[in-house]
C-alpha atoms as a PDB file:
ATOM      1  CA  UNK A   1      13.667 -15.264  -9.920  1.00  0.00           C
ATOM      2  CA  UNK A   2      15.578 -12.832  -7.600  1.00  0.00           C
ATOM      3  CA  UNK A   3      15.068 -14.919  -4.155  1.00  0.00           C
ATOM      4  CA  UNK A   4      17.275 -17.959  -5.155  1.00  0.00           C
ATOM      5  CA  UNK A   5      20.393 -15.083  -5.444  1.00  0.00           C
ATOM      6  CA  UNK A   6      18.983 -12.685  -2.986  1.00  0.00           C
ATOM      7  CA  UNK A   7      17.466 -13.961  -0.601  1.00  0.00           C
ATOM      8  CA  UNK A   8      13.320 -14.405   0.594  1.00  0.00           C
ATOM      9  CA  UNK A   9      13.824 -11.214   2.747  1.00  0.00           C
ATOM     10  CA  UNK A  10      15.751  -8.873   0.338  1.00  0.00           C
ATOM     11  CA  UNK A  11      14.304  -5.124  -0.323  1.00  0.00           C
ATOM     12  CA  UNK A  12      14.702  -5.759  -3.842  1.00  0.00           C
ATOM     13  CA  UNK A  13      12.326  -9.054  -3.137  1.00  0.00           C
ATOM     14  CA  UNK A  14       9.587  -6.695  -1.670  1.00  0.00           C
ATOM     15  CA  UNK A  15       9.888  -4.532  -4.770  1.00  0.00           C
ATOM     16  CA  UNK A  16       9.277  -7.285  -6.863  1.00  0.00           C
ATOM     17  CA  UNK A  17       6.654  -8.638  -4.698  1.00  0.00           C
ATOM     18  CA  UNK A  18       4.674  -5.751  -4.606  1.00  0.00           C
ATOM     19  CA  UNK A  19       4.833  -5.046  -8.347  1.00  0.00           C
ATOM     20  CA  UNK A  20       3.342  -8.158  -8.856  1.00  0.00           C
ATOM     21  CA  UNK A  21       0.757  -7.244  -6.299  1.00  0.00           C
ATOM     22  CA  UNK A  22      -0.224  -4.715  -8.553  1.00  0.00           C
ATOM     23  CA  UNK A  23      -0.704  -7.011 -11.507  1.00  0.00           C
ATOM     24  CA  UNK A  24      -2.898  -9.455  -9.919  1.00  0.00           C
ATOM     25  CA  UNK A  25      -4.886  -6.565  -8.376  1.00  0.00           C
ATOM     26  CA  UNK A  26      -5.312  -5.410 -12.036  1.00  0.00           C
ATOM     27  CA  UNK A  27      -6.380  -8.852 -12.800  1.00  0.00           C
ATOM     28  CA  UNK A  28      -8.873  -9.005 -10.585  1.00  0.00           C
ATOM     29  CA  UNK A  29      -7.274 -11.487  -7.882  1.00  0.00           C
ATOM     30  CA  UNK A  30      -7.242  -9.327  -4.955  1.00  0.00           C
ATOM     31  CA  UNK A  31      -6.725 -12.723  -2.976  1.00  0.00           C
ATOM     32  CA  UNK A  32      -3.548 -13.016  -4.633  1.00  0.00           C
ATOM     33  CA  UNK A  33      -2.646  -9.325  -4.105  1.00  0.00           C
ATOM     34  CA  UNK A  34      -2.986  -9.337  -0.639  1.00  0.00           C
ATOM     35  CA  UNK A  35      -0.970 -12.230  -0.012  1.00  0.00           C
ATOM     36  CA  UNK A  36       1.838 -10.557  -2.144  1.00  0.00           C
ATOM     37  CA  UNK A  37       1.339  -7.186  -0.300  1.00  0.00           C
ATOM     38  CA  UNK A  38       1.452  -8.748   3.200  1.00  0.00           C
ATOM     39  CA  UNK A  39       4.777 -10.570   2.282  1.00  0.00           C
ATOM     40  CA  UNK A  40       6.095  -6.700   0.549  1.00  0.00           C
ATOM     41  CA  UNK A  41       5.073  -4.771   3.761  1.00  0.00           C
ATOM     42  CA  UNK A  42       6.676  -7.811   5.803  1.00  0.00           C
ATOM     43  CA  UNK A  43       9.944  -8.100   4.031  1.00  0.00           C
ATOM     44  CA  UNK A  44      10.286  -3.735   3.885  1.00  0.00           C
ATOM     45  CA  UNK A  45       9.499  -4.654   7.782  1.00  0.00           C
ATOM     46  CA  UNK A  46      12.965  -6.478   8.199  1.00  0.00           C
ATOM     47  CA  UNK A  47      14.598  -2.920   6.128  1.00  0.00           C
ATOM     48  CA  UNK A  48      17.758  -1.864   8.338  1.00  0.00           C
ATOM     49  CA  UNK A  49      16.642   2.168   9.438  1.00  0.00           C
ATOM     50  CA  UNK A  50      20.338   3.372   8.652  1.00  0.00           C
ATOM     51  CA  UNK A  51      23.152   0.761   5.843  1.00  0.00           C
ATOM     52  CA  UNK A  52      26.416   1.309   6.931  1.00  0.00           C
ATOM     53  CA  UNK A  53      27.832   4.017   4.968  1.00  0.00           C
ATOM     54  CA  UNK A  54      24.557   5.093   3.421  1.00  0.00           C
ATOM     55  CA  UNK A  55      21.633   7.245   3.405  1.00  0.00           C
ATOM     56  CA  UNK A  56      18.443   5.977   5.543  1.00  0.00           C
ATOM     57  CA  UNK A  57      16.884   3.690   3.871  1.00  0.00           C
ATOM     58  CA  UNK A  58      12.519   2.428   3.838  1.00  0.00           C
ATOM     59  CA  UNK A  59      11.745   5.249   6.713  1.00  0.00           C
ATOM     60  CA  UNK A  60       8.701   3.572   8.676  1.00  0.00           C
ATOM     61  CA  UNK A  61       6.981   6.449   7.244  1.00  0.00           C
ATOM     62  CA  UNK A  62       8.504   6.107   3.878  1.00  0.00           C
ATOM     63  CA  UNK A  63       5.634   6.980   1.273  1.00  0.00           C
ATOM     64  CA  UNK A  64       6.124   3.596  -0.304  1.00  0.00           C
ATOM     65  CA  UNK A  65       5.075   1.565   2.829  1.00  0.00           C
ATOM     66  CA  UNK A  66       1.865   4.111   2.628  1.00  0.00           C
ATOM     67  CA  UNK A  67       1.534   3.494  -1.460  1.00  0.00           C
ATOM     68  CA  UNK A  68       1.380  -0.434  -0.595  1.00  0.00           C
ATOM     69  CA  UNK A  69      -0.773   0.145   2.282  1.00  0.00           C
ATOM     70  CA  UNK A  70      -2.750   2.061  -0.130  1.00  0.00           C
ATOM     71  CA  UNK A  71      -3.001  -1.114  -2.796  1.00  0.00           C
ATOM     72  CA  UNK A  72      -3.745  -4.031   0.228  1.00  0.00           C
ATOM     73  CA  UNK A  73      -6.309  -1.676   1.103  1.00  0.00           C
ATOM     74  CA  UNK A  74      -7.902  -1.599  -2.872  1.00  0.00           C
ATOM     75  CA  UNK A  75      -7.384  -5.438  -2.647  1.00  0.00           C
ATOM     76  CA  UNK A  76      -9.172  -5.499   1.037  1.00  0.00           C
ATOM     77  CA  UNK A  77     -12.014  -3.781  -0.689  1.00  0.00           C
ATOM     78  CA  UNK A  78     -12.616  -5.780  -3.499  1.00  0.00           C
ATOM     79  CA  UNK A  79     -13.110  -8.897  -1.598  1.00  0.00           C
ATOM     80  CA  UNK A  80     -15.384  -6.239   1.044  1.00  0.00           C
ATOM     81  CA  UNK A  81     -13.549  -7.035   3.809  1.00  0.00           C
ATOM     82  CA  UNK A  82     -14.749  -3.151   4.379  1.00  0.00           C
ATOM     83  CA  UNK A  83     -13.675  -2.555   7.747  1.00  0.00           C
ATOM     84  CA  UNK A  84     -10.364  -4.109   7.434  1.00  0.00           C
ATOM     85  CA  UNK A  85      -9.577  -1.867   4.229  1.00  0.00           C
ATOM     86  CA  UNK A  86     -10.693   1.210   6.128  1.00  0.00           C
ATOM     87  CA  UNK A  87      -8.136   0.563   8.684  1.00  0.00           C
ATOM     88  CA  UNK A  88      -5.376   0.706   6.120  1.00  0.00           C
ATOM     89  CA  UNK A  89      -6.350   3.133   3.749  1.00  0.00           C
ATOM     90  CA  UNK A  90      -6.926   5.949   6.496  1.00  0.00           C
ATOM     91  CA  UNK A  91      -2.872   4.397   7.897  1.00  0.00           C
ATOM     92  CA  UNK A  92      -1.659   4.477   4.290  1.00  0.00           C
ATOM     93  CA  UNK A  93      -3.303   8.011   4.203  1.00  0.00           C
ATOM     94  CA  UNK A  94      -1.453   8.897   7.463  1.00  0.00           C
ATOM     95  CA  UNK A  95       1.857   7.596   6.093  1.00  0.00           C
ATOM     96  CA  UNK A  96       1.537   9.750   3.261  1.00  0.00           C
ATOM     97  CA  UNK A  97       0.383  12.800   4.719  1.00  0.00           C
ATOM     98  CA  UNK A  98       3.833  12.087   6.231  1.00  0.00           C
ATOM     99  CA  UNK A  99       6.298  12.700   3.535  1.00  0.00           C
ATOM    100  CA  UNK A 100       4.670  15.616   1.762  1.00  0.00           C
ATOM    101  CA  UNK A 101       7.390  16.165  -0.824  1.00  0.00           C
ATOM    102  CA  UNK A 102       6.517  13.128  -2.099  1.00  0.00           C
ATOM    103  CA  UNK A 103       2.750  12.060  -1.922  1.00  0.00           C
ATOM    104  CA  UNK A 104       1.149  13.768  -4.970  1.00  0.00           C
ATOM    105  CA  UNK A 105       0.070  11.511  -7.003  1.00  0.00           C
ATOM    106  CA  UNK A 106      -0.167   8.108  -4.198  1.00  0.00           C
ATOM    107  CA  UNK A 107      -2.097  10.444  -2.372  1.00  0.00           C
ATOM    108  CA  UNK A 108      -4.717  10.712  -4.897  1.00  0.00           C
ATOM    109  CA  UNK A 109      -4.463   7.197  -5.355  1.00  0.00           C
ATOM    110  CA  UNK A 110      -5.450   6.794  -1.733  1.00  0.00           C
ATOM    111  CA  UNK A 111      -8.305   8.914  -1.672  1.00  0.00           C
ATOM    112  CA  UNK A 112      -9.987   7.809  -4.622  1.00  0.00           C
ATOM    113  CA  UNK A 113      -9.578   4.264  -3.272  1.00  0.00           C
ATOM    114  CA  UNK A 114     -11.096   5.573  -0.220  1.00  0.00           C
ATOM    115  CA  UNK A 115     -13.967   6.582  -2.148  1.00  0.00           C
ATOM    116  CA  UNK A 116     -14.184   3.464  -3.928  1.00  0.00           C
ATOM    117  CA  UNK A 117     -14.349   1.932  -0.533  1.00  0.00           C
ATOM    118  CA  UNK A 118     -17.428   4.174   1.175  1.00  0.00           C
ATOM    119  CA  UNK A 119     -19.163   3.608  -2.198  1.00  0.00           C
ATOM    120  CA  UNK A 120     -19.024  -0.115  -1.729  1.00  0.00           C
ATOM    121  CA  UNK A 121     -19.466  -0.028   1.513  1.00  0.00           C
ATOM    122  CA  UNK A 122     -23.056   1.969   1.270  1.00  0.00           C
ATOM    123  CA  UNK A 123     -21.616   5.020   3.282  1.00  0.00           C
ATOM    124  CA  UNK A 124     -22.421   8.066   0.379  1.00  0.00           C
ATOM    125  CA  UNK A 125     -21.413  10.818   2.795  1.00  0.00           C
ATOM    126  CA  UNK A 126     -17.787   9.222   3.378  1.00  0.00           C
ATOM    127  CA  UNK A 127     -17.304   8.792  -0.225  1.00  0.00           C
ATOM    128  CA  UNK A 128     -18.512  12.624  -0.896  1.00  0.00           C
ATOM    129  CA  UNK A 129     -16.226  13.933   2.143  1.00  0.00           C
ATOM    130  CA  UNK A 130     -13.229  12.380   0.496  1.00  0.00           C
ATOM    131  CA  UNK A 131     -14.039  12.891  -3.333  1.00  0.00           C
ATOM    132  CA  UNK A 132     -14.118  16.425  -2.557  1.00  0.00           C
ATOM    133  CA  UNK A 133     -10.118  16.228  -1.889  1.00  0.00           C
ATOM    134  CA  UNK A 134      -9.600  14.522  -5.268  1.00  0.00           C
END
């Protein structure tokens, strides 16, 4: 609904596009989630660093770009594309370790999906390393 008045490459679009990420990872499509997470970390992509007149704005190392890192990386896991969601949990990690202030509870998101991940996977002794930070 918002990309007729707002164009395909509006922040507001990647909000929305993300949030619905998150419902069809819920539902069990992580196809569909990752498709909708690609096009949310794209669009954030195109975010201006500094608006005219305004406060900086979707920092590359924003904690949201590491939160939907964090959920393409659930959604790369449930298809076990394992190597792939490694690769962007451990970058979403790094993006949050970033912004301190502000990881708390992403963070833990992060690292249990990390565990998830080494469970599936079949690597026990990854998933213990990490599920002693949760």
């Amino acid at each position: 609904m918002a990309r007729p008045s707002l164009g395909d490459d509006h922040q507001l679009v990647a909000i929305y596009t993300i949030n619905l990420a998150a419902v069809q990872l819920a539902r069990h499509d992580p196809a569909s989630a990752e498709a909708l997470l690609r096009e949310g970390l794209r669009i954030r992509a195109l975010a201006p660093r500094v608006l005219p007149g305004r406060r900086r704005m979707f920092l590359e190392d924003d904690w949201s770009l590491g939160a939907t890192k964090s959920l393409l990386g659930a959604s790369l896991t449930a298809q076990a594309r394992y190597a792939e969601a490694e690769a962007v949990l451990l970058d979403a990690r790094r993006d949050l370790q970033s912004v301190p202030a502000l990881r708390g509870e992403e963070m833990k998101n992060t690292i249990a999906r990390l565990v998830e991940l080494y469970v599936a996977w079949g690597r026990p002794e990854n998933a213990t390393a990490y599920r002693s930070l949760l």
